[in-house]
Protein backbone atom coordinates (compact mmCIF):
# COMPACT_ATOMS: atom_id res chain seq x y z
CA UNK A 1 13.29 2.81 -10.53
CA UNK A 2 13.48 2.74 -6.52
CA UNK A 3 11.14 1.13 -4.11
CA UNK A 4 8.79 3.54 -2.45
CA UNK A 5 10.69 4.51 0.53
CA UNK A 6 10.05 3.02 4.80
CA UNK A 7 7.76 4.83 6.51
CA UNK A 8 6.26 6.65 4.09
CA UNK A 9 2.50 6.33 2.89
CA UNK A 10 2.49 2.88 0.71
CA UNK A 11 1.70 4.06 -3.14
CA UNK A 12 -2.34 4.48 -3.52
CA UNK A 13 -3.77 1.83 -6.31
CA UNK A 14 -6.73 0.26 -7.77
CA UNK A 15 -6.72 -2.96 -9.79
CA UNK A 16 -9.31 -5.74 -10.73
CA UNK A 17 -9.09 -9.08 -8.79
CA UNK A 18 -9.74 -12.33 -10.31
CA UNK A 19 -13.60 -11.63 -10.49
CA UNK A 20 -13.07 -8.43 -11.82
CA UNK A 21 -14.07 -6.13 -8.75
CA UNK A 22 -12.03 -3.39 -8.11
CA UNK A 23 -9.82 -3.33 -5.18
CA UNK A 24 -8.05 -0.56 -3.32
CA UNK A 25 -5.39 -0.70 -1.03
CA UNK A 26 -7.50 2.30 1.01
CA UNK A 27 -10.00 -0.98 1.35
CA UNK A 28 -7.91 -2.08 3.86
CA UNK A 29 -6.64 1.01 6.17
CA UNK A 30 -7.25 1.04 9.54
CA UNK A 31 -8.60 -2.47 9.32
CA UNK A 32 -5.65 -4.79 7.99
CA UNK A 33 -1.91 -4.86 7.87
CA UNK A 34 -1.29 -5.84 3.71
CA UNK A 35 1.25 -7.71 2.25
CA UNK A 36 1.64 -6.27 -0.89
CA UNK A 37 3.60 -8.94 -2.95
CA UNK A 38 4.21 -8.99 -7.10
CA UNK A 39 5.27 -11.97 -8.64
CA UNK A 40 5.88 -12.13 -12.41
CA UNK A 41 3.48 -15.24 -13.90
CA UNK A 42 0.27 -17.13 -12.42
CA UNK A 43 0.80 -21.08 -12.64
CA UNK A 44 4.62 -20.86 -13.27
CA UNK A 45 6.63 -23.13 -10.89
CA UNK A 46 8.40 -20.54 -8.74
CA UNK A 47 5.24 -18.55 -8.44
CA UNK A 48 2.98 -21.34 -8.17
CA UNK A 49 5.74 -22.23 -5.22
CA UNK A 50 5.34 -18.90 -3.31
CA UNK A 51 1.59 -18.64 -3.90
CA UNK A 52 1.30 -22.12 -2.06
CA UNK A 53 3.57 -21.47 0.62
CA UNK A 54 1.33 -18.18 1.58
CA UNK A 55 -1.63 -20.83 1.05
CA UNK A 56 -0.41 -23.11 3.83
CA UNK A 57 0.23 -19.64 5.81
CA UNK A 58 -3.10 -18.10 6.26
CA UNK A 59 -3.83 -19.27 9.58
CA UNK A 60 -0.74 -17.76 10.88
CA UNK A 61 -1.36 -14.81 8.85
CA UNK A 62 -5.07 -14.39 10.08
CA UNK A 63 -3.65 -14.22 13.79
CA UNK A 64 -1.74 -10.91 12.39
CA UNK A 65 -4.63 -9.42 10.87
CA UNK A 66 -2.63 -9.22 7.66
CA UNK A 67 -4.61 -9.47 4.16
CA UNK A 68 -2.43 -11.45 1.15
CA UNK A 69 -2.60 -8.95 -2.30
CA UNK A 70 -0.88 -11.03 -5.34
CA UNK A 71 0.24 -9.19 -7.95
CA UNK A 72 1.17 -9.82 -11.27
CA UNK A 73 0.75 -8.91 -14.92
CA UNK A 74 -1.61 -11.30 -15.85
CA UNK A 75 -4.82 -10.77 -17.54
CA UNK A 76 -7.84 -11.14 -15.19
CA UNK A 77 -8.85 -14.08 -16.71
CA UNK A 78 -5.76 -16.46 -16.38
CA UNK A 79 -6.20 -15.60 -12.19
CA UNK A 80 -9.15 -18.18 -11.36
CA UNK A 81 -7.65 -21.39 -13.09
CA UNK A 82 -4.27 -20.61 -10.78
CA UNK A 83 -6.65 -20.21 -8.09
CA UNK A 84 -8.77 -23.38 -8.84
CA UNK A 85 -5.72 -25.29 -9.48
CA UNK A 86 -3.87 -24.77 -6.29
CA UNK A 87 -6.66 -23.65 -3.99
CA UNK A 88 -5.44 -20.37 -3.29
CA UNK A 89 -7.06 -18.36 -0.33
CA UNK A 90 -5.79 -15.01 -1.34
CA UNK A 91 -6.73 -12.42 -3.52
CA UNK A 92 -4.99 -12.12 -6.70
CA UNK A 93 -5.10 -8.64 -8.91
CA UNK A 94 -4.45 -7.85 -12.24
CA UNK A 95 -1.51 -5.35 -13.02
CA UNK A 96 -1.06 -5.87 -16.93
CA UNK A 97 0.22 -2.33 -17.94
CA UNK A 98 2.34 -3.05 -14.71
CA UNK A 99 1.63 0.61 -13.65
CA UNK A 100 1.27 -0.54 -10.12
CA UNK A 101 4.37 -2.74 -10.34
CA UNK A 102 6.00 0.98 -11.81
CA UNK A 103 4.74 2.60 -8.72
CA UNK A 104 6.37 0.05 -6.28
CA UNK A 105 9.58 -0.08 -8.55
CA UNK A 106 9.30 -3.53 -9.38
CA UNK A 107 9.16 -3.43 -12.53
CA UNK A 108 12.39 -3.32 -14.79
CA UNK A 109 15.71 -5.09 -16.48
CA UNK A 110 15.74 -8.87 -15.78
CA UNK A 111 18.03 -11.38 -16.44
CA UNK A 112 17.20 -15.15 -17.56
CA UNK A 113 18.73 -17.88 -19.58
CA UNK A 114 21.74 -15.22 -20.39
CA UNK A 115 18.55 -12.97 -22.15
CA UNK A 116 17.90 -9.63 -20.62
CA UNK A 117 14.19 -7.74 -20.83
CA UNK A 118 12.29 -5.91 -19.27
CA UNK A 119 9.78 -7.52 -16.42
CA UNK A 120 8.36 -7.60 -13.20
CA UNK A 121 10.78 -8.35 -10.20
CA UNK A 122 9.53 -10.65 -7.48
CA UNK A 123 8.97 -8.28 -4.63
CA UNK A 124 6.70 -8.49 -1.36
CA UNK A 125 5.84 -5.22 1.06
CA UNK A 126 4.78 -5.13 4.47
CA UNK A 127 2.06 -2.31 4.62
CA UNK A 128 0.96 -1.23 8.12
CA UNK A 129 -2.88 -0.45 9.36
CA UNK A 130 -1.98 3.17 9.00
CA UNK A 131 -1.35 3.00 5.00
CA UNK A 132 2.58 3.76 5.77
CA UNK A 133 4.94 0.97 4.04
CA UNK A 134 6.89 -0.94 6.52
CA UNK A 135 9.20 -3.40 5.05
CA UNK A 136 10.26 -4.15 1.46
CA UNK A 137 11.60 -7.50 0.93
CA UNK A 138 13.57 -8.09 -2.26
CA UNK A 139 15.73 -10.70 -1.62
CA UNK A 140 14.22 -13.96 -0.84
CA UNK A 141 13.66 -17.90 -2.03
CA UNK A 142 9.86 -18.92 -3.35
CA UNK A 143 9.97 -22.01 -1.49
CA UNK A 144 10.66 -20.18 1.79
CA UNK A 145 8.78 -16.96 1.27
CA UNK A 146 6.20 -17.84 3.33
CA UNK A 147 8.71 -18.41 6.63
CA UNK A 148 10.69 -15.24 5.67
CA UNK A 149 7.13 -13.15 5.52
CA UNK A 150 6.22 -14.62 9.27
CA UNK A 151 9.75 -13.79 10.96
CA UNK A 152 9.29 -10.13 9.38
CA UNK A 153 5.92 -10.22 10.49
CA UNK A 154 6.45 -11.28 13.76
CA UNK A 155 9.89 -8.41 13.92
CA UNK A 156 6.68 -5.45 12.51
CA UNK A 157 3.89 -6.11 14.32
């Protein structure tokens, strides 16, 4: 599966956050720029890594008027404790038939520990004010997401 292509309206969704409400990326248009970003497990280190790194961001991230969406399979349930734990100041959703993750074309063969399966592919996009999908970053370190996301930021906006 490809990524939904630059420039083109950013894939419509609906999922629950970690208090259950439903969010929609229309929530945000004409308000915020959204980063959009999936990562595979809540309170895993590499995730827990990113998550804190976008933690330590949001003041930079305020002054762009950009909203943090997490995404991952987990149940809505297991998304408060990695909250709690780490103090997160983002919104986490739920994806756990990883239709949204399908969507985005995130979703698909992985390889770890020599094993291959199927699984969601750590994956952040830049969505503009207008709804219209303005970077896709694929290719990236946890521990210096956070720095990467800024510089693109900074390039977009």
């Amino acid at each position: 599966m490809a990524f939904p292509k630059v420039g083109n309206m950013a894939p419509a969704f609906t999922l629950n956050n970690q208090a259950g409400e439903k969010i929609s990326l229309k929530d945000y248009k004409n308000k915020y720029n959204v980063v959009l970003y999936f990562y595979p497990k809540a309170l895993t280190p590499g995730c827990t890594l990113q998550a804190c790194g976008i933690r330590d961001s949001k003041k930079e991230l305020d002054k762009r008027k950009v909203v943090v969406l997490g995404v991952s399979p987990d149940p809505v349930a297991r998304l408060p404790k990695f909250i709690e734990k780490h103090e997160l100041n983002f919104t986490l959703l739920s994806d756990e038939d990883h239709a949204i993750a399908d969507k985005y074309g995130c979703w698909g063969m992985k390889k770890f520990m020599g094993k291959e399966f199927m699984g969601l592919i750590r994956t952040t996009f830049i969505i503009g004010k207008d709804g219209r999908l303005l970077k896709v970053m694929d290719k990236f370190k946890t521990k210096t997401h956070h720095d990467d996301l800024l510089a693109e930021l900074d390039e977009l906006l």
